[in-house]
C-alpha atoms as a PDB file:
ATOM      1  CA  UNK A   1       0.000   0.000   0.000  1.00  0.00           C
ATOM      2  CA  UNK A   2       1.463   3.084  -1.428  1.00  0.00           C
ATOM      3  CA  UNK A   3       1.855   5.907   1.983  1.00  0.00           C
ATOM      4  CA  UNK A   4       3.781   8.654   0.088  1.00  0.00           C
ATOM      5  CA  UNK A   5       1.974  11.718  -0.144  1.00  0.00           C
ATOM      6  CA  UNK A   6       2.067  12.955  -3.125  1.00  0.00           C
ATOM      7  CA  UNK A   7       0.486  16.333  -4.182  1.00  0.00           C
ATOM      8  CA  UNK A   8      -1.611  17.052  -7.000  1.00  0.00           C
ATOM      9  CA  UNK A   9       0.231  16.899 -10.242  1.00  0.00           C
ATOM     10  CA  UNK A  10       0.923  20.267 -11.323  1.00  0.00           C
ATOM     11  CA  UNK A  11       3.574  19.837 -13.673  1.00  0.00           C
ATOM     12  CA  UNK A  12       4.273  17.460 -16.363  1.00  0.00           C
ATOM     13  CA  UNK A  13       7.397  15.000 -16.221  1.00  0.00           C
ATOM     14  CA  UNK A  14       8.011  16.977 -19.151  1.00  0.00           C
ATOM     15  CA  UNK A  15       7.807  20.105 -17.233  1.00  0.00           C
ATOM     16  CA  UNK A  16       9.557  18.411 -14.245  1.00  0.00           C
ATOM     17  CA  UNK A  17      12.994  17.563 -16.895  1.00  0.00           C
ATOM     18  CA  UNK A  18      12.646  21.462 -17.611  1.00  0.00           C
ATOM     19  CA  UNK A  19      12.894  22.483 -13.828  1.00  0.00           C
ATOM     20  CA  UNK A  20      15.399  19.667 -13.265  1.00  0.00           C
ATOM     21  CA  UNK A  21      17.935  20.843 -15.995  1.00  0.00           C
ATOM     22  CA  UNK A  22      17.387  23.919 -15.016  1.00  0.00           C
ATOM     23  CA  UNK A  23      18.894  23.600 -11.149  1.00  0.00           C
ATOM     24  CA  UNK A  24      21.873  21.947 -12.730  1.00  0.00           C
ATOM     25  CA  UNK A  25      22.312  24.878 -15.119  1.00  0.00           C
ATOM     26  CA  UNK A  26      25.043  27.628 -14.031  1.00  0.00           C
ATOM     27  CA  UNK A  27      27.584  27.599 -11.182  1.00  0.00           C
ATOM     28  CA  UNK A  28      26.672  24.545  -8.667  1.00  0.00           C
ATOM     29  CA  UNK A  29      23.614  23.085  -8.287  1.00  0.00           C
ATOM     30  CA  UNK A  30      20.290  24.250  -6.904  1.00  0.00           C
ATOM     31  CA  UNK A  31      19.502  21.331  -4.553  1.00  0.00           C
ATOM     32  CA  UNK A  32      16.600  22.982  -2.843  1.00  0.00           C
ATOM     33  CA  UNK A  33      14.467  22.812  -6.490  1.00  0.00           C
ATOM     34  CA  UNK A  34      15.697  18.821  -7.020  1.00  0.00           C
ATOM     35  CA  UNK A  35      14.548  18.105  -3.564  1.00  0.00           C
ATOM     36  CA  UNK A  36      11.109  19.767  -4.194  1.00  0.00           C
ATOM     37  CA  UNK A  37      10.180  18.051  -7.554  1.00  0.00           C
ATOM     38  CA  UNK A  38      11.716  14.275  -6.833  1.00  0.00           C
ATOM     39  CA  UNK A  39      10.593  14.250  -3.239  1.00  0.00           C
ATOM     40  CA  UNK A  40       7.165  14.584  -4.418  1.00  0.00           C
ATOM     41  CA  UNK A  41       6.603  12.094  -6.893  1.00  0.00           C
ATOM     42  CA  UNK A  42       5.536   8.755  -6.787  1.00  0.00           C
ATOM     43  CA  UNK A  43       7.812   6.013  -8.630  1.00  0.00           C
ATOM     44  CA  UNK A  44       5.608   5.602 -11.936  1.00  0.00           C
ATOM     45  CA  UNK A  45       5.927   9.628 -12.143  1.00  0.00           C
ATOM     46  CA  UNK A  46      10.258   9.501 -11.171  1.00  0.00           C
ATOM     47  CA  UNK A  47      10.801   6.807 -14.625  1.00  0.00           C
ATOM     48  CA  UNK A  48       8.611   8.996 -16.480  1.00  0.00           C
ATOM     49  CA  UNK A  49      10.760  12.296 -15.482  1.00  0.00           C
ATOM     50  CA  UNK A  50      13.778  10.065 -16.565  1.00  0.00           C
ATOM     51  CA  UNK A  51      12.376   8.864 -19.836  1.00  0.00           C
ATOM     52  CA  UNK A  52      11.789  13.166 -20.730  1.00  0.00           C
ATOM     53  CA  UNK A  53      15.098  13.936 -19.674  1.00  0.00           C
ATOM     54  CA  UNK A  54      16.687  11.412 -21.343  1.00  0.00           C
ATOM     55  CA  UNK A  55      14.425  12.191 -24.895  1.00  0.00           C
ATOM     56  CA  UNK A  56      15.350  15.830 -24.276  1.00  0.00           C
ATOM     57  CA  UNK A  57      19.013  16.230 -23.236  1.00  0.00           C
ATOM     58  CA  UNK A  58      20.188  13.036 -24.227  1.00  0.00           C
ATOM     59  CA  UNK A  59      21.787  12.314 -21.116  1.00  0.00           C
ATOM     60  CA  UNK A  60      20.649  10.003 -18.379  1.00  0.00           C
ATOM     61  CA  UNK A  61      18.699  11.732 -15.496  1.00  0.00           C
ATOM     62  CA  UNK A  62      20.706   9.448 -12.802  1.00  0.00           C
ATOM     63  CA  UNK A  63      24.164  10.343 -13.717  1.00  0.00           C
ATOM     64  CA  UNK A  64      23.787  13.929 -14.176  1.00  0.00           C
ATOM     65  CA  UNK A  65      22.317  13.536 -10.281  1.00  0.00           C
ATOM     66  CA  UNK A  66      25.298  11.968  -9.373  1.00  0.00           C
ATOM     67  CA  UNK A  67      27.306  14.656 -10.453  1.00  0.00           C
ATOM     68  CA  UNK A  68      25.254  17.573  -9.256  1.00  0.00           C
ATOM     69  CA  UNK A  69      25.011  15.834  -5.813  1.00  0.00           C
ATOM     70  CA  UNK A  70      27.403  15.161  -3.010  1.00  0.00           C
ATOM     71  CA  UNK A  71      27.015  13.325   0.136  1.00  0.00           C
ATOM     72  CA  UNK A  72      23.914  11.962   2.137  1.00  0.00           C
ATOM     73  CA  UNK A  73      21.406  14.296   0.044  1.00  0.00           C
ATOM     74  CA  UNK A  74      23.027  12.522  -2.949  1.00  0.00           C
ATOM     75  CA  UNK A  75      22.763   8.760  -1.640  1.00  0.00           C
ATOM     76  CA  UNK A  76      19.023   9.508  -0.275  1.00  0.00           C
ATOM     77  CA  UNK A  77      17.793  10.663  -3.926  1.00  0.00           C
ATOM     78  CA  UNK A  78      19.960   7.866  -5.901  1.00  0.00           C
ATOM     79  CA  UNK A  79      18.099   5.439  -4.052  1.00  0.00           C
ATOM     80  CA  UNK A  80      14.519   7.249  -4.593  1.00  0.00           C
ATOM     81  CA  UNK A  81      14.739   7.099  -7.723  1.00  0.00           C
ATOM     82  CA  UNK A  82      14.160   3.370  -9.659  1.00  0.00           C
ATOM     83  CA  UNK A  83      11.391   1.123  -8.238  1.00  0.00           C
ATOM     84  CA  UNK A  84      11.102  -0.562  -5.389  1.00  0.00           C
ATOM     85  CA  UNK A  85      12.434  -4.081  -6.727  1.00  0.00           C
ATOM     86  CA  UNK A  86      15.061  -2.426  -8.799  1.00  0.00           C
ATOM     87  CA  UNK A  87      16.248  -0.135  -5.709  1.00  0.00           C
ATOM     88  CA  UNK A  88      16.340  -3.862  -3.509  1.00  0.00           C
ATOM     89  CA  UNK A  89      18.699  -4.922  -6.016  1.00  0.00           C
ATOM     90  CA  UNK A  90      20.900  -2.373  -6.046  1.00  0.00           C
ATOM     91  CA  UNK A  91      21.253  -2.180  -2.523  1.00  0.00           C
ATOM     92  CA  UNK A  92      21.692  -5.755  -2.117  1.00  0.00           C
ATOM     93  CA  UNK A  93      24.786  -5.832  -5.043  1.00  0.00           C
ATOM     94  CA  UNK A  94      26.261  -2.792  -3.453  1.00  0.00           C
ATOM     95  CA  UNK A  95      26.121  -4.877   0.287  1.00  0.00           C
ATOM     96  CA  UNK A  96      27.566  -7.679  -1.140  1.00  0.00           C
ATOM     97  CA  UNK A  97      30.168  -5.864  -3.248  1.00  0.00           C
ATOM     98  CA  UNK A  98      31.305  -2.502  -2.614  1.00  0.00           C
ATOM     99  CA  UNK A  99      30.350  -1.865   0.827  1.00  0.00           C
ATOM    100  CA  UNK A 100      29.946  -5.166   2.436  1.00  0.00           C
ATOM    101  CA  UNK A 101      26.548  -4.946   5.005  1.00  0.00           C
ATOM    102  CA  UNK A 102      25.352  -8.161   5.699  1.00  0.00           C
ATOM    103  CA  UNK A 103      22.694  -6.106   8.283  1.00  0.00           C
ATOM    104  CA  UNK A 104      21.795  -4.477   4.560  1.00  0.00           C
ATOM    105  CA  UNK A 105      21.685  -8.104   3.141  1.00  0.00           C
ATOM    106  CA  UNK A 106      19.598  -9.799   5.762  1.00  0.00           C
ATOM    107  CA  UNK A 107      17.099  -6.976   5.984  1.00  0.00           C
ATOM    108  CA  UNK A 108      16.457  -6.921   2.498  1.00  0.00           C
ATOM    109  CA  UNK A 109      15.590 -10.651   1.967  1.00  0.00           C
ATOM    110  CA  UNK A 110      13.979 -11.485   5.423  1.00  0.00           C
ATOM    111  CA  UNK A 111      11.857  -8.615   5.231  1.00  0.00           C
ATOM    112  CA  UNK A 112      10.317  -8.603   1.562  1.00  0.00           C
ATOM    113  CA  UNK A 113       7.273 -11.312   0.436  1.00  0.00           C
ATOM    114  CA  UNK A 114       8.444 -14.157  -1.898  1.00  0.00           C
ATOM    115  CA  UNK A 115       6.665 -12.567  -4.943  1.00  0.00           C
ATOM    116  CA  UNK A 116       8.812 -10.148  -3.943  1.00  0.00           C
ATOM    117  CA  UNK A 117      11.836 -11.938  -3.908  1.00  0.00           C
ATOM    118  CA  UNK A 118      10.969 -13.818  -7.208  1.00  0.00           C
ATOM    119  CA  UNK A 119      10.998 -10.444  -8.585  1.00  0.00           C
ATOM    120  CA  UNK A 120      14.030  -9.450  -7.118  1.00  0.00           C
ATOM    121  CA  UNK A 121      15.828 -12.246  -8.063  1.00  0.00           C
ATOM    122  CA  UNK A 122      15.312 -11.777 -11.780  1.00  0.00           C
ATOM    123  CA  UNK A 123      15.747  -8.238 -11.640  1.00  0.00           C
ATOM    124  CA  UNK A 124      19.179  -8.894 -10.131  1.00  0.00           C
ATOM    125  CA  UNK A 125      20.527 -10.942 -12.825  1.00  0.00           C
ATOM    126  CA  UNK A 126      19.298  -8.906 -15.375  1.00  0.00           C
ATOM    127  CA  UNK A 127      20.779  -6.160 -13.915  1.00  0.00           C
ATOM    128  CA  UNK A 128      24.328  -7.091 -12.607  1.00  0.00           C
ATOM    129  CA  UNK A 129      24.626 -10.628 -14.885  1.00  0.00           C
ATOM    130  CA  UNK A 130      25.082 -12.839 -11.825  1.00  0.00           C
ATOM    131  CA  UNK A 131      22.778 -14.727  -9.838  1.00  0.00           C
ATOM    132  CA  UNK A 132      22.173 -13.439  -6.240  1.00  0.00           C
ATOM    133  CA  UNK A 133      22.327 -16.568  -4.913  1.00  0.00           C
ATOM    134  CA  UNK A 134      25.837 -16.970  -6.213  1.00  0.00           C
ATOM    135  CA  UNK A 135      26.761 -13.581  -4.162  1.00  0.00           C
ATOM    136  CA  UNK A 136      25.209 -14.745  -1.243  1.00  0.00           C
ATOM    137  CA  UNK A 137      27.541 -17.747  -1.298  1.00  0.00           C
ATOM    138  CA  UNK A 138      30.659 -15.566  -1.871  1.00  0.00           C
ATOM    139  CA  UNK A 139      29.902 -13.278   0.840  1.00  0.00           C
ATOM    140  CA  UNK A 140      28.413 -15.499   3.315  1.00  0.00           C
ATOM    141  CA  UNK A 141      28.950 -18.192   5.402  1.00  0.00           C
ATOM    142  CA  UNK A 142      27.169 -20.887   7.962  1.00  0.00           C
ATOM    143  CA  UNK A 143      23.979 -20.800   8.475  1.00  0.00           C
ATOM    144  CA  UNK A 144      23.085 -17.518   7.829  1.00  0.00           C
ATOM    145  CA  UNK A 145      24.008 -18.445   4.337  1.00  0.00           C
ATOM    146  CA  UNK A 146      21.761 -21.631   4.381  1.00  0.00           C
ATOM    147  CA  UNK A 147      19.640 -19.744   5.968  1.00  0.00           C
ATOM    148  CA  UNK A 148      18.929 -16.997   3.371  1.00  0.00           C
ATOM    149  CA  UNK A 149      19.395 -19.129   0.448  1.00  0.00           C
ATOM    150  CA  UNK A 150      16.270 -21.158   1.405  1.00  0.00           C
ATOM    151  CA  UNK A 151      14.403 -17.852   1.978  1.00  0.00           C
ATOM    152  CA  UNK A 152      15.253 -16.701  -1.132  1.00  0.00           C
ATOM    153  CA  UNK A 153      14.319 -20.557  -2.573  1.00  0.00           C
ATOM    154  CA  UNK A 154      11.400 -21.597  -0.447  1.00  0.00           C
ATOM    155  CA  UNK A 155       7.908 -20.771  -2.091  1.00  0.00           C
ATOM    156  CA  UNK A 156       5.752 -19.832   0.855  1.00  0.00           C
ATOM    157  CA  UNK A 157       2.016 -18.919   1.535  1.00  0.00           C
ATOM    158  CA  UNK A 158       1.149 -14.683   1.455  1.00  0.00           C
ATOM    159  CA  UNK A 159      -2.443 -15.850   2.441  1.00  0.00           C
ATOM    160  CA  UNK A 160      -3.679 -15.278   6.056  1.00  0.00           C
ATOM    161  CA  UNK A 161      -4.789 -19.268   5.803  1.00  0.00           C
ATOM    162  CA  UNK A 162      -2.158 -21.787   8.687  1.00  0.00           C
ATOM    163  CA  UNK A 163      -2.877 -25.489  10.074  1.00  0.00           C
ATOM    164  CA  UNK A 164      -3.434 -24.459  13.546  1.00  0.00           C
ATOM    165  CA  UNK A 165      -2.011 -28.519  14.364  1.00  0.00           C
ATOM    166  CA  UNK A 166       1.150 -27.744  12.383  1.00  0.00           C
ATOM    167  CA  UNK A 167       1.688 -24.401  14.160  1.00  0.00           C
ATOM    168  CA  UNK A 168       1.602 -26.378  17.573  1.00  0.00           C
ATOM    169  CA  UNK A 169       4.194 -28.605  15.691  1.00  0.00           C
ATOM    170  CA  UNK A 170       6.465 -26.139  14.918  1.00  0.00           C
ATOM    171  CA  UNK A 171       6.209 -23.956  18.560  1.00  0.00           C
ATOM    172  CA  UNK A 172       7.323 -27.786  20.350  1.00  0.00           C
ATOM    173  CA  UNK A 173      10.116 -28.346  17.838  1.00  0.00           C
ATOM    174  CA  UNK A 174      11.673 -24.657  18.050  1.00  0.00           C
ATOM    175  CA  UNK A 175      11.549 -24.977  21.970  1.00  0.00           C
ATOM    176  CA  UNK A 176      13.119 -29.298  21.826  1.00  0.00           C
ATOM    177  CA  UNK A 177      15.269 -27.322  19.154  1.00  0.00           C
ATOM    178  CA  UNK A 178      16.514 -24.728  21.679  1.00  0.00           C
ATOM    179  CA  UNK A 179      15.901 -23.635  24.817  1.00  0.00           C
ATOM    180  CA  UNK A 180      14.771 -27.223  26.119  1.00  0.00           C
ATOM    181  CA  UNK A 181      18.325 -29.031  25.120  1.00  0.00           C
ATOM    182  CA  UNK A 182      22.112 -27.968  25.864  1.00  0.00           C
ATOM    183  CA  UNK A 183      23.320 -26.391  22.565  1.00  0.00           C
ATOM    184  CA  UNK A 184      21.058 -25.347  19.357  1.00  0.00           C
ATOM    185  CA  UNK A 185      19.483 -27.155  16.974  1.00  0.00           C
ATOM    186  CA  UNK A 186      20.061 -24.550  14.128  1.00  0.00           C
ATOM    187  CA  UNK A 187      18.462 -27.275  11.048  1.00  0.00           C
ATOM    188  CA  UNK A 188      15.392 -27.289  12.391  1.00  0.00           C
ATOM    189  CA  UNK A 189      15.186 -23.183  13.399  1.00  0.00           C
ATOM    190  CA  UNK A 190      16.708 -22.610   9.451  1.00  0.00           C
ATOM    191  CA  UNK A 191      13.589 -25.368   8.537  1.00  0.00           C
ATOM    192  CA  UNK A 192      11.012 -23.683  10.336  1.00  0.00           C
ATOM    193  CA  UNK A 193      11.918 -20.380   9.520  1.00  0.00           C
ATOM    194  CA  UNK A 194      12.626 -20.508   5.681  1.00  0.00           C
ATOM    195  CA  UNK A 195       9.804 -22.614   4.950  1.00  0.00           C
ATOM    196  CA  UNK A 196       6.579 -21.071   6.653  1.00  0.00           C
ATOM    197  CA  UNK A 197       4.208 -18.493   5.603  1.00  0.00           C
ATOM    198  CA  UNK A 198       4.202 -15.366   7.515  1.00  0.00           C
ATOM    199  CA  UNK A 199       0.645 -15.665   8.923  1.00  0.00           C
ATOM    200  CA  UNK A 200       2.033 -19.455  10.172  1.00  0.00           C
ATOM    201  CA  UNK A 201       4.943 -17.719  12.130  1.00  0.00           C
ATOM    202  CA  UNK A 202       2.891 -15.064  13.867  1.00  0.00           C
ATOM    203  CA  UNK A 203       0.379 -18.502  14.773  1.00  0.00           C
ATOM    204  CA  UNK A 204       3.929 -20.116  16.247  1.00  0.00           C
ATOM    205  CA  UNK A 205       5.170 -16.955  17.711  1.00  0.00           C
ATOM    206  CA  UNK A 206       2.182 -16.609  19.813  1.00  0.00           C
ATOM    207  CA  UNK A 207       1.792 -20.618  20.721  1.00  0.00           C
ATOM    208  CA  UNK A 208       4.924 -20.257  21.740  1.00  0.00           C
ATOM    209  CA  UNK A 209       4.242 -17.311  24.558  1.00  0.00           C
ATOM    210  CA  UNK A 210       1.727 -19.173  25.231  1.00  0.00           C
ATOM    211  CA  UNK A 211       3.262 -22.457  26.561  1.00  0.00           C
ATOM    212  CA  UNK A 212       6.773 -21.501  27.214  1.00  0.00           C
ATOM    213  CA  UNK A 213       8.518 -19.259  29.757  1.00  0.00           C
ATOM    214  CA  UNK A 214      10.129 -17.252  27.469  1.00  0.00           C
ATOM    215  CA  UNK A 215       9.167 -15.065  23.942  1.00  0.00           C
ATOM    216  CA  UNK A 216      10.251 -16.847  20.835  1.00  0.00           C
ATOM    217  CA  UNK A 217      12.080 -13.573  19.967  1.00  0.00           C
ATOM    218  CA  UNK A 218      14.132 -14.078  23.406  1.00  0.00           C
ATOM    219  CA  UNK A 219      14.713 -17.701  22.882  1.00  0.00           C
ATOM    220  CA  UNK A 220      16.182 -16.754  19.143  1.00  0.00           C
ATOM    221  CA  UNK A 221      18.489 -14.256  20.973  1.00  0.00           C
ATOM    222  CA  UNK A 222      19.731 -16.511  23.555  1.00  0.00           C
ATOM    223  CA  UNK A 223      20.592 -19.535  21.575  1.00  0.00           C
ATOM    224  CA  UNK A 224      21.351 -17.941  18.223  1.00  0.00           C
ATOM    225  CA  UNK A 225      24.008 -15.127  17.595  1.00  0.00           C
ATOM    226  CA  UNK A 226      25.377 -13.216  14.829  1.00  0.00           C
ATOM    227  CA  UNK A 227      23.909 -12.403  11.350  1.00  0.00           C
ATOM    228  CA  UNK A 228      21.515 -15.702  11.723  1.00  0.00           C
ATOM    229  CA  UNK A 229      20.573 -14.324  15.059  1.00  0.00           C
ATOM    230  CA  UNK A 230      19.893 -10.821  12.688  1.00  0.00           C
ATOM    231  CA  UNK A 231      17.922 -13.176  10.193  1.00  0.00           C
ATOM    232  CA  UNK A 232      15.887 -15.520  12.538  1.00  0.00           C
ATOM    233  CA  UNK A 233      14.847 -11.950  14.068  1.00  0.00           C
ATOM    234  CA  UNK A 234      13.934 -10.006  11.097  1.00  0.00           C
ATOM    235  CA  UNK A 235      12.029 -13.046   9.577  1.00  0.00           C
ATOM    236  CA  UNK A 236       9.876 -13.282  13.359  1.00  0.00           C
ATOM    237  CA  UNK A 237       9.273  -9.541  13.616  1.00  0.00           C
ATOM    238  CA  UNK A 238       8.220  -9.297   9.904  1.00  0.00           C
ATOM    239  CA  UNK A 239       5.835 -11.887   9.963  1.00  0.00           C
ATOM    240  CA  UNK A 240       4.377 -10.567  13.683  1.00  0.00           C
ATOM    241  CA  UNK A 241       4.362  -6.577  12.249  1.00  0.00           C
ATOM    242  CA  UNK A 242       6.686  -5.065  10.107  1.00  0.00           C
ATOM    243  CA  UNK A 243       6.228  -1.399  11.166  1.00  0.00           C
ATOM    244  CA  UNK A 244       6.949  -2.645  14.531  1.00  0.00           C
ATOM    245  CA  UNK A 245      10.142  -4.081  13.218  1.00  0.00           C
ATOM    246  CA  UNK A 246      11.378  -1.054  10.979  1.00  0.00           C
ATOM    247  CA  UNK A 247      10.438   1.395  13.977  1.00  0.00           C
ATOM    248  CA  UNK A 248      13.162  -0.754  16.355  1.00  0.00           C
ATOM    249  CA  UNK A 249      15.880  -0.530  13.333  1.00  0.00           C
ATOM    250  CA  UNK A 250      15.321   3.031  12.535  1.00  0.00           C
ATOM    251  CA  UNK A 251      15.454   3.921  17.008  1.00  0.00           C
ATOM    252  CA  UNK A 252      18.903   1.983  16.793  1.00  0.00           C
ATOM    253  CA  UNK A 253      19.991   3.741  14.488  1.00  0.00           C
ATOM    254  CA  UNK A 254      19.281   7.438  15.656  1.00  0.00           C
ATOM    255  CA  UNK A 255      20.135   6.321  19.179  1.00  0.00           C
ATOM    256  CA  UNK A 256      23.129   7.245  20.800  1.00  0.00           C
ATOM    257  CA  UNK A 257      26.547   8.803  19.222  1.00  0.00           C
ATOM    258  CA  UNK A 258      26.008   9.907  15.731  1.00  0.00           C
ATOM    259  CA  UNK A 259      23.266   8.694  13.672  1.00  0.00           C
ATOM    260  CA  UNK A 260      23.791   5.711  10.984  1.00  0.00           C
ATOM    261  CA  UNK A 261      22.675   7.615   8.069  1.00  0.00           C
ATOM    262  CA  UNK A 262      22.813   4.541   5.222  1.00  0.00           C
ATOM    263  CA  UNK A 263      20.196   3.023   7.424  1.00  0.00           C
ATOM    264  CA  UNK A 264      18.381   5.593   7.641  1.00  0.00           C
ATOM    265  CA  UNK A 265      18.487   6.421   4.264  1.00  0.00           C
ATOM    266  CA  UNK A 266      17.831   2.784   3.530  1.00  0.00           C
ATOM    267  CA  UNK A 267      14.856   2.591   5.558  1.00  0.00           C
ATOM    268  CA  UNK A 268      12.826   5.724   4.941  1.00  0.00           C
ATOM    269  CA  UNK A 269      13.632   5.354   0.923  1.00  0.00           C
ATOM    270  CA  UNK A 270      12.583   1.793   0.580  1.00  0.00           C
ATOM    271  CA  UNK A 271       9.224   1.900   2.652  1.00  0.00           C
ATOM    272  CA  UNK A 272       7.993   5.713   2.042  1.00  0.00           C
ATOM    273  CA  UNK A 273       5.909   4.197  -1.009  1.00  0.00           C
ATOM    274  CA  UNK A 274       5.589   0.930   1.184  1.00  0.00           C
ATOM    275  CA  UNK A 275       4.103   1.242   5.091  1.00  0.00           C
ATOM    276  CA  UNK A 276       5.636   4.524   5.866  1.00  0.00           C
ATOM    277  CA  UNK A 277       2.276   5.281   7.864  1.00  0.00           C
ATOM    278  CA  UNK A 278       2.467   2.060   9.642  1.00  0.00           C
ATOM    279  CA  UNK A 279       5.913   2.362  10.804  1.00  0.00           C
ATOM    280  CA  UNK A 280       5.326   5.766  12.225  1.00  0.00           C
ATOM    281  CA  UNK A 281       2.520   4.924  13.625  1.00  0.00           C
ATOM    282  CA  UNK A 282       4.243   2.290  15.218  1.00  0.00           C
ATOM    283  CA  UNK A 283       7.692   4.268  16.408  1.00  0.00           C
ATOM    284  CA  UNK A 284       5.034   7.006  18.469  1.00  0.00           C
ATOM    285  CA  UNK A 285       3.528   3.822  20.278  1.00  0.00           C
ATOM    286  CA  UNK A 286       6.633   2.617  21.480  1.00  0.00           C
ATOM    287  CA  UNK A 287       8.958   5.848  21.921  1.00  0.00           C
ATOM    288  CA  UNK A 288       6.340   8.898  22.486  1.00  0.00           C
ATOM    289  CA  UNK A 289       8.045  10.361  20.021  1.00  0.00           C
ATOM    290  CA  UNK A 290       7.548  11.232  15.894  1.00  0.00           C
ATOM    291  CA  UNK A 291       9.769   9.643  13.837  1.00  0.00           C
ATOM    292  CA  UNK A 292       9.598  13.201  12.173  1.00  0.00           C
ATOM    293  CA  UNK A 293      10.614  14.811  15.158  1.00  0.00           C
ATOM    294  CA  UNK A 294      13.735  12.400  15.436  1.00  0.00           C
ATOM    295  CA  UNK A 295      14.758  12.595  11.896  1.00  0.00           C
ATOM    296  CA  UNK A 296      14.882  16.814  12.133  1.00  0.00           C
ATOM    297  CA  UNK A 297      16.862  16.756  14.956  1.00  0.00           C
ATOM    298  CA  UNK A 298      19.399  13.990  13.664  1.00  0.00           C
ATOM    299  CA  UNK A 299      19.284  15.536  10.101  1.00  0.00           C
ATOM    300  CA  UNK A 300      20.149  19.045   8.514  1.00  0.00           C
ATOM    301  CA  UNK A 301      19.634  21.074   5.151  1.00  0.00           C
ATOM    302  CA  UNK A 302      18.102  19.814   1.962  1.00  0.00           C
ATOM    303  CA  UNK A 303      18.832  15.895   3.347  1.00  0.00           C
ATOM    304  CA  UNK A 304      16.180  16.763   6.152  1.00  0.00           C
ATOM    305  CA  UNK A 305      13.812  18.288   3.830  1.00  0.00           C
ATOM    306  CA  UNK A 306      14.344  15.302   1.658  1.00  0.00           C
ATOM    307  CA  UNK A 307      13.816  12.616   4.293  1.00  0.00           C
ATOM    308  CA  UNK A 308      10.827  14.797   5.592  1.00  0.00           C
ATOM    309  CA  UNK A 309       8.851  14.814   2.612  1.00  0.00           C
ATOM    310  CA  UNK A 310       9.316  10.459   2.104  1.00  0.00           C
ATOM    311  CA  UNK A 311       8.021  11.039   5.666  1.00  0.00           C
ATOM    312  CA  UNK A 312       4.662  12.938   4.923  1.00  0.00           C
ATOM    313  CA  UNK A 313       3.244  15.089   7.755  1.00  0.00           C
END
């Protein structure tokens, strides 16, 4: 469900390419007038701006960004600008190659649907000429690579439809597989976790409350660590609520010393035409505060007025 707000549209993408060019034009680059076009429109309306610009200047909108543009303002709108599944690949193939992030990685595929995924994964080849799978491999090991492989692999359920007998199942073989024995059984978490729907998990999440001392999310953390720890975790709180889970990642990262900007950027870019709303929504529950308010007082100049307007009021 798209959350962006997007005003009326007064201009054309034609008109938009015009305006565009224009704040390149002359000596440096008026940021302020890129901010207020591209923050404002939705993703069909960004390719169509490209597709002008390209038919009118002969150069491609992208690159002449990247060379009008300098730091966070400049990695914010690079990101904005393809489509969601294009945007997950590029983030993914710049985790896995120039920057390696496996939190980047694991976010990515544990958080998305498998259609999703399946879209994702032939977008990547396409794009880059190697399979993702094979990059996972190269950059990963254990089993948070076996892990995300059969994520990536495993066709699951999107329906709200689970066997409430098989959820039962799965709650008493996560708990024999971990808390209940001395060491972890990490097959049968991997199993569990790659192969069921997300409306199954919530069901085993809450069994598991249920019948057990301890939260499934607490029994992940205590006999699980590392980026399978990350995975188990993101998988769980994605299934349970999403906004919920992007809410805790975006407080972590604005928490503290300095804020982590690329997940910040990460964040608000890839769910702004997503569950923005939601995750708001969600962040004021649990910290009394607006994410708004947090991301204006961690953020300055046309990079806050950019991350404001994904935002919304």
């Amino acid at each position: 469900m798209a959350t962006l707000m997007v005003p009326p549209m007064l201009s054309s993408p034609r008109d938009d390419a015009m305006q565009l060019y224009k704040a390149f034009k002359g000596f440096g680059c008026d940021t302020s007038a890129v901010v207020s076009i591209l923050a404002h429109r939705d993703a069909s309306q960004r390719a169509l701006i490209e597709h002008e610009y390209k038919a009118m200047y002969s150069e491609d909108l992208s690159k002449r960004l990247t060379k009008e543009l300098s730091g966070n303002i400049k990695k914010a709108i690079l990101l904005w600008m393809p489509d969601p599944a294009r945007r997950d690949a590029i983030v993914l193939h710049e985790a896995l190659h120039t920057n390696i992030d496996m939190k980047a990685v694991t976010e990515v595929i544990c958080s998305r649907t498998p259609s999703q995924l399946l879209h994702l994964k032939h977008l990547y080849v396409s794009l880059f000429g190697v399979y993702l799978e094979h990059d996972i491999q190269s950059q990963t090991s254990g089993d948070h690579e076996k892990l995300l492989l059969a994520y990536l692999s495993t066709p699951r359920s999107e329906g709200p439809e689970f066997d409430q007998r098989l959820v039962e199942h799965d709650a008493k073989a996560l708990y024999k597989a971990g808390e209940k024995r001395l060491g972890t059984d990490e097959t049968t978490f991997r199993n569990i976790f790659s192969e069921r729907s997300r409306a199954h998990m919530a069901a085993v999440s809450s069994t598991y409350r249920n019948t057990n001392k301890n939260t499934l999310r607490k029994a992940i953390k205590h006999e699980t660590s590392g980026n399978f720890k990350d995975a188990l975790i993101t998988i769980l709180q994605c299934a349970e609520n999403p906004g919920k889970h992007f809410a805790k990642v975006l407080r972590k990262a604005t928490k503290g010393l300095g804020t982590e900007d690329k997940t910040l950027i990460r964040i608000i870019v890839t769910r702004a035409e997503m569950d923005m709303q939601y995750i708001k929504g969600e962040y004021h529950n649990k910290y009394s505060k607006t994410l708004n308010e947090v991301v204006h007082s961690e953020t300055s100049g046309n990079y806050r007025t950019f991350l404001l307007s994904l935002l919304g009021p």
